[in-house]
Protein backbone atom coordinates (compact mmCIF):
# COMPACT_ATOMS: atom_id res chain seq x y z
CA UNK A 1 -5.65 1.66 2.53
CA UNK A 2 -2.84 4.19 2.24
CA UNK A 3 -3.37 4.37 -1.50
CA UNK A 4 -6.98 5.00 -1.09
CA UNK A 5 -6.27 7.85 1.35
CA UNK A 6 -3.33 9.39 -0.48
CA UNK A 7 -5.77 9.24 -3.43
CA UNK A 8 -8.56 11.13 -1.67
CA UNK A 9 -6.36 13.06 -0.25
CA UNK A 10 -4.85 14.48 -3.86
CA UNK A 11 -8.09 14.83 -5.19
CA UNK A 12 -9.69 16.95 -1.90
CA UNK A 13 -7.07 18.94 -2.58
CA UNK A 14 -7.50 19.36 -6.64
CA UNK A 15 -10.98 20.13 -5.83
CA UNK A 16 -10.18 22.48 -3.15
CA UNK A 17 -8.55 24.32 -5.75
CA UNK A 18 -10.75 24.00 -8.58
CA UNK A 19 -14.04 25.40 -6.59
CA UNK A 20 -11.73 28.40 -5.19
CA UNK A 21 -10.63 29.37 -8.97
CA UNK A 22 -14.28 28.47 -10.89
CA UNK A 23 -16.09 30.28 -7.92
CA UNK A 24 -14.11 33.67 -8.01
CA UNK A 25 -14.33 33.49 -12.13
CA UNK A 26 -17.87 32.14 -12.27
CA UNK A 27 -19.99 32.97 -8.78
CA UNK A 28 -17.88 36.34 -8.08
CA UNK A 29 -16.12 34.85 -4.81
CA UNK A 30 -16.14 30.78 -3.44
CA UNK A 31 -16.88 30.64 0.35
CA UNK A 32 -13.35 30.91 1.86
CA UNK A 33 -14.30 28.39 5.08
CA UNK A 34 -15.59 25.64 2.48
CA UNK A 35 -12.34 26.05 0.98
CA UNK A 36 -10.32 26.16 3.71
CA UNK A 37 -12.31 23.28 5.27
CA UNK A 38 -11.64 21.21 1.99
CA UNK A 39 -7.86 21.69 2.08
CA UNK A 40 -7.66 20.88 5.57
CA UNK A 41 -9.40 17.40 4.56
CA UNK A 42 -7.20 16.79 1.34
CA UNK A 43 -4.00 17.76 3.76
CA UNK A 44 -5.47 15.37 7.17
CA UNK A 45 -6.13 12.22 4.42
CA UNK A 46 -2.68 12.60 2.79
CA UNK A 47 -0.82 12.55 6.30
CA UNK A 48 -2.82 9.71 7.23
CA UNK A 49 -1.47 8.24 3.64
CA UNK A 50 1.65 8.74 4.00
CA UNK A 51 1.92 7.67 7.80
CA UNK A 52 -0.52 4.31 6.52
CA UNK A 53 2.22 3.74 3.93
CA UNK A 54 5.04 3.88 6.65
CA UNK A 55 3.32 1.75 9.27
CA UNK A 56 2.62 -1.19 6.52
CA UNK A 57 6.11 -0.99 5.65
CA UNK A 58 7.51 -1.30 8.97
CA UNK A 59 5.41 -3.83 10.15
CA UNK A 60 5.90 -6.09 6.57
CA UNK A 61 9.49 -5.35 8.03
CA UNK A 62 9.18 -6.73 11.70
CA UNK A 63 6.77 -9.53 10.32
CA UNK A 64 9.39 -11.62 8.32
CA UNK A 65 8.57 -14.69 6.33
CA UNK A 66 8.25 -18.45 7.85
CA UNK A 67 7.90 -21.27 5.94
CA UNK A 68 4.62 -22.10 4.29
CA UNK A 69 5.06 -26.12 5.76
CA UNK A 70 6.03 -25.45 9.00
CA UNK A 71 6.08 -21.73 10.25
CA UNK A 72 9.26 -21.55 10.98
CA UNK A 73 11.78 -18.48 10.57
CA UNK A 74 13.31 -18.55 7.77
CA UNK A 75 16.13 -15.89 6.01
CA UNK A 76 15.93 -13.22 4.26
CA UNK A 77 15.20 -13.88 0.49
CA UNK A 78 14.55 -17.71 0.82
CA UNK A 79 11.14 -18.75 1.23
CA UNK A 80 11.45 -22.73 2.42
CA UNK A 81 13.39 -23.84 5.63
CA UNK A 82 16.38 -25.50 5.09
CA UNK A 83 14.78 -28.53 5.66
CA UNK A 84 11.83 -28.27 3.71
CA UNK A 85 13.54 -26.46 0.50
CA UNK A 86 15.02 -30.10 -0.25
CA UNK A 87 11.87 -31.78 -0.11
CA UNK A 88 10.14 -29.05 -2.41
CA UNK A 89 13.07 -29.27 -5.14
CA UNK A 90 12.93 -33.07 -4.74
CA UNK A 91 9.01 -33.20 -5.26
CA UNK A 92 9.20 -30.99 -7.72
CA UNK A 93 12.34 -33.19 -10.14
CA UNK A 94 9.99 -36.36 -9.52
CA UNK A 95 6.87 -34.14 -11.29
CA UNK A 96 9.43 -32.84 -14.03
CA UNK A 97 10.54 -36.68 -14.16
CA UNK A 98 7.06 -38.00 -14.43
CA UNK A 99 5.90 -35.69 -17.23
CA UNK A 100 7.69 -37.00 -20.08
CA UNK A 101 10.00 -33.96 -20.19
């Protein structure tokens, strides 16, 4: 979501600009409260971006991981509990075992 807004946000602006320049060179003068209103847009959407972008962050931050099996806690970095990361590695040698390899 904040890439979409941050994206429409950029180009509200771009086009802001582009229909004040082509309208003073092509049309003799671009209607200064279109313009105006268009900027405001581009600027509200990329606020709302970059405050989007912040929030997700934070809240991936506060959220932590658990463990897939049983939803507990677990640290930063690991992805198992302690208790489940030996049955996964275990599981996984009897595969490796059981393939041939």
């Amino acid at each position: 979501m904040s890439r979409l807004l941050l994206r429409l946000g950029g180009l509200a602006l771009v086009a802001g600009v582009a229909y004040m320049v082509v309208g003073d060179a092509l049309f003799g003068g671009a209607d200064k409260r279109l313009v105006q209103t268009i900027l405001i847009a581009g600027g509200v959407a990329l606020a709302a971006g970059v405050l989007a972008r912040i929030a997700g962050r934070a809240a991936a931050g506060l959220a932590g991981r658990s463990c897939p099996r049983c939803g507990r806690r677990v640290a930063r970095g690991h992805v198992y509990c302690d208790d489940h990361l030996q049955e996964t590695i275990n599981a996984y040698r009897d595969r490796q075992r059981g393939s041939g390899r």
